[in-house]
Protein backbone atom coordinates (compact mmCIF):
# COMPACT_ATOMS: atom_id res chain seq x y z
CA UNK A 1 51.20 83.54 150.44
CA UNK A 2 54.67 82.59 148.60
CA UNK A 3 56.32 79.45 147.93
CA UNK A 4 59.91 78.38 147.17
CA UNK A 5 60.64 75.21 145.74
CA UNK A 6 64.17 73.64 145.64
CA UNK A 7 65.31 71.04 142.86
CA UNK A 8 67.94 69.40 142.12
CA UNK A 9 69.04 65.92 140.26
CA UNK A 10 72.08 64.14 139.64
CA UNK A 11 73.32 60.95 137.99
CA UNK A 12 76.07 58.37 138.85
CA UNK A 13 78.12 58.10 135.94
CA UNK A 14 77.16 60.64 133.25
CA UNK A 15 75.25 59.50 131.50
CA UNK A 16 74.28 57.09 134.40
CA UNK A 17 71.98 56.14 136.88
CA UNK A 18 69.73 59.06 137.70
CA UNK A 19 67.53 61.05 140.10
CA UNK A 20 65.97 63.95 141.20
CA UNK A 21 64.23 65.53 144.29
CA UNK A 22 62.43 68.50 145.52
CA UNK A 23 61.05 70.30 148.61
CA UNK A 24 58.41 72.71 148.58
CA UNK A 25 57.78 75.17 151.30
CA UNK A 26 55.14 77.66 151.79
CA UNK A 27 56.43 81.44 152.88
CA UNK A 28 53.93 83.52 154.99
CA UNK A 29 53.72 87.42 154.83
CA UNK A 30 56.33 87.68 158.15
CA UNK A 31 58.59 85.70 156.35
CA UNK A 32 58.11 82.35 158.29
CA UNK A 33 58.15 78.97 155.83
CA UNK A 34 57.23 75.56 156.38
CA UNK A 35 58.07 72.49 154.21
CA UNK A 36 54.33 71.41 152.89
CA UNK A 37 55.84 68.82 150.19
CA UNK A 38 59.04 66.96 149.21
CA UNK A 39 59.40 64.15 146.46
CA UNK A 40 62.35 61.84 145.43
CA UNK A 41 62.11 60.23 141.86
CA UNK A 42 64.16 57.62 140.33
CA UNK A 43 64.61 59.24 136.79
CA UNK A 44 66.47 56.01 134.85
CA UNK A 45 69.58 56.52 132.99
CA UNK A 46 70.50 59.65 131.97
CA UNK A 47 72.23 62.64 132.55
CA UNK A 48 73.51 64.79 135.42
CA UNK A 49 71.62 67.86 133.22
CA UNK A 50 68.42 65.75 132.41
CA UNK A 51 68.40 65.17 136.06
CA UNK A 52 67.90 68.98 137.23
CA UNK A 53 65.19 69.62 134.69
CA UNK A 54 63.85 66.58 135.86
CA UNK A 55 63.64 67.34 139.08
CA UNK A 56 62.49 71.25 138.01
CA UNK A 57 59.61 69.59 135.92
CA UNK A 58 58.28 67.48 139.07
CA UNK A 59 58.44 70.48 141.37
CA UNK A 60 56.97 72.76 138.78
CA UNK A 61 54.14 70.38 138.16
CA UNK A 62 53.28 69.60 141.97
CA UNK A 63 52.99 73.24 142.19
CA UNK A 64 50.59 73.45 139.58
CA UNK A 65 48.45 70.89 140.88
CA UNK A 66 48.97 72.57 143.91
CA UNK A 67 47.72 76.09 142.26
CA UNK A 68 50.24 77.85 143.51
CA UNK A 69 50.38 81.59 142.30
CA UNK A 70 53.79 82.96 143.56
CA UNK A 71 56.61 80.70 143.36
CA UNK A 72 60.56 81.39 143.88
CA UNK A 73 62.47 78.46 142.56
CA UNK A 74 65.60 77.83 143.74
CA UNK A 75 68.61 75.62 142.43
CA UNK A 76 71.82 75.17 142.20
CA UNK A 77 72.46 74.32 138.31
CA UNK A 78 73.65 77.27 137.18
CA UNK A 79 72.73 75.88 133.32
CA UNK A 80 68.97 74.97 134.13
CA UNK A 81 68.46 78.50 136.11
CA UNK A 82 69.91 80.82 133.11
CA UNK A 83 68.01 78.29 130.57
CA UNK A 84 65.03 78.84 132.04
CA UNK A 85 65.77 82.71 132.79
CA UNK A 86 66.25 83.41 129.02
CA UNK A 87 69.49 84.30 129.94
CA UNK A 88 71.55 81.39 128.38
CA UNK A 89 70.89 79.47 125.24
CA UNK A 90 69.92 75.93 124.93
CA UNK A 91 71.94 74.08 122.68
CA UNK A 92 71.65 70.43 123.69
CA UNK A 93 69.48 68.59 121.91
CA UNK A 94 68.65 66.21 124.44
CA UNK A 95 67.61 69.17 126.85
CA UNK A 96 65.38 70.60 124.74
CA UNK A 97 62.14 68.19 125.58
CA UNK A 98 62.95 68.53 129.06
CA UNK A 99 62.90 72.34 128.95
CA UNK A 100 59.80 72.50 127.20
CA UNK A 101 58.16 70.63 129.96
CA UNK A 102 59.80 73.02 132.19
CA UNK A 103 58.84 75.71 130.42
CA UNK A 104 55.01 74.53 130.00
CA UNK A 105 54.43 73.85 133.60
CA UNK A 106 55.98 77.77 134.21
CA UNK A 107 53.65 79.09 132.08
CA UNK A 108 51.13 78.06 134.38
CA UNK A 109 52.27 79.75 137.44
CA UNK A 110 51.41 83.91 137.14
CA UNK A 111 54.44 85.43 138.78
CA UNK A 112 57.58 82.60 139.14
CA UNK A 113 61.00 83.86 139.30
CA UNK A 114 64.26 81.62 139.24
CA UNK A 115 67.27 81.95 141.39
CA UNK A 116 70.74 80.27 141.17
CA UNK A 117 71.83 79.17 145.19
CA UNK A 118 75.15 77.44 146.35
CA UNK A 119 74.80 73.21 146.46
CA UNK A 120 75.22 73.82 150.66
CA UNK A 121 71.75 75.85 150.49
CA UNK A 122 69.97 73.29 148.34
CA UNK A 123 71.12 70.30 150.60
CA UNK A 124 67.23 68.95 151.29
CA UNK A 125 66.48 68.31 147.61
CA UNK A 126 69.92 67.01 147.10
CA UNK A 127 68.74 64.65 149.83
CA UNK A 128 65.76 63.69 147.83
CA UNK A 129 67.57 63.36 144.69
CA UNK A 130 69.89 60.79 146.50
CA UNK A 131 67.06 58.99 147.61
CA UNK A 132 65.29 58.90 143.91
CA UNK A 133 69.07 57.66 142.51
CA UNK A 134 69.10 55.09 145.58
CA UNK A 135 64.85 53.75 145.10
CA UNK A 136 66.63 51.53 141.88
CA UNK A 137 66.28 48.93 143.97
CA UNK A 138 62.98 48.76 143.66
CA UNK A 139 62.20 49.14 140.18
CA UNK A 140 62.00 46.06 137.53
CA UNK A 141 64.71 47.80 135.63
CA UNK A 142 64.57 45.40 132.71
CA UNK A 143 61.19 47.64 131.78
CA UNK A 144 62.48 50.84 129.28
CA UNK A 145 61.10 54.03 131.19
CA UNK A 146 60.19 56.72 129.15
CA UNK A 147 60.63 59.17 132.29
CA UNK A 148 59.63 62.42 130.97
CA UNK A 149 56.36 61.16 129.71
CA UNK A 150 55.73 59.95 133.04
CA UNK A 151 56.05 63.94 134.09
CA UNK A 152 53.20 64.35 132.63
């Protein structure tokens, strides 16, 4: 059995208030898939680009909890999907913790590949990344978060 995660994150203001979401679904041998996870995360204040590899490092680490062996991740940030491909450079310093989190939790999975998909065709984890950006309410936001140590 396969799986194919979609992330995706996004901020309101950049740098601004920010959140990510995924959706995981399982893909049998005839092709068939079923959704067997989805998670929105309020991610603080950041970055549109923190964001996405946000949302890539809490998909990435449910599906190592999750022991999954074959994973397709999809996304629409072009910049996350050729970071993490090799393919692109990464120059911004303030992506470079989040795409070594990325990058750790990959490592962990034996045969991952990464594909770049159109925003309509990654509309459920924009869904969830709406919801993370929209959970603020919630949150005692006179506390700092350190968010990507809570990825861990």
């Amino acid at each position: 059995m396969s799986f194919t995660l979609y992330c995706d994150g996004g901020s309101r203001g950049n740098p601004g208030i920010s959140g990510c979401g995924c959706v995981l679904y399982s893909v049998s041998r005839t092709g068939e898939s079923k959704k067997v996870w989805e998670k929105a995360q309020y991610c603080g204040i950041g970055t549109n680009n923190e964001a996405e590899y946000l949302g890539l490092v809490l998909g990435l680490r449910q599906c190592v909890e999750m022991k999954v062996q074959n994973l397709t991740v999809r996304m629409d940030s072009l910049l996350v999907i050729n970071q993490m491909k090799k393919e692109w450079k990464l120059k911004a310093q303030n992506l470079k913790p989040y795409n070594a989190k990325a990058c750790f939790y990959a490592s962990k999975i034996p045969k991952i590949k990464f594909e770049h998909v159109r925003r309509e065709l990654n509309t459920e984890a924009d869904e969830q990344s709406n919801i993370g950006m929209d959970n603020i309410q919630f949150l005692d936001i006179k506390t700092p978060l350190n968010v990507l140590d809570s990825f861990n």
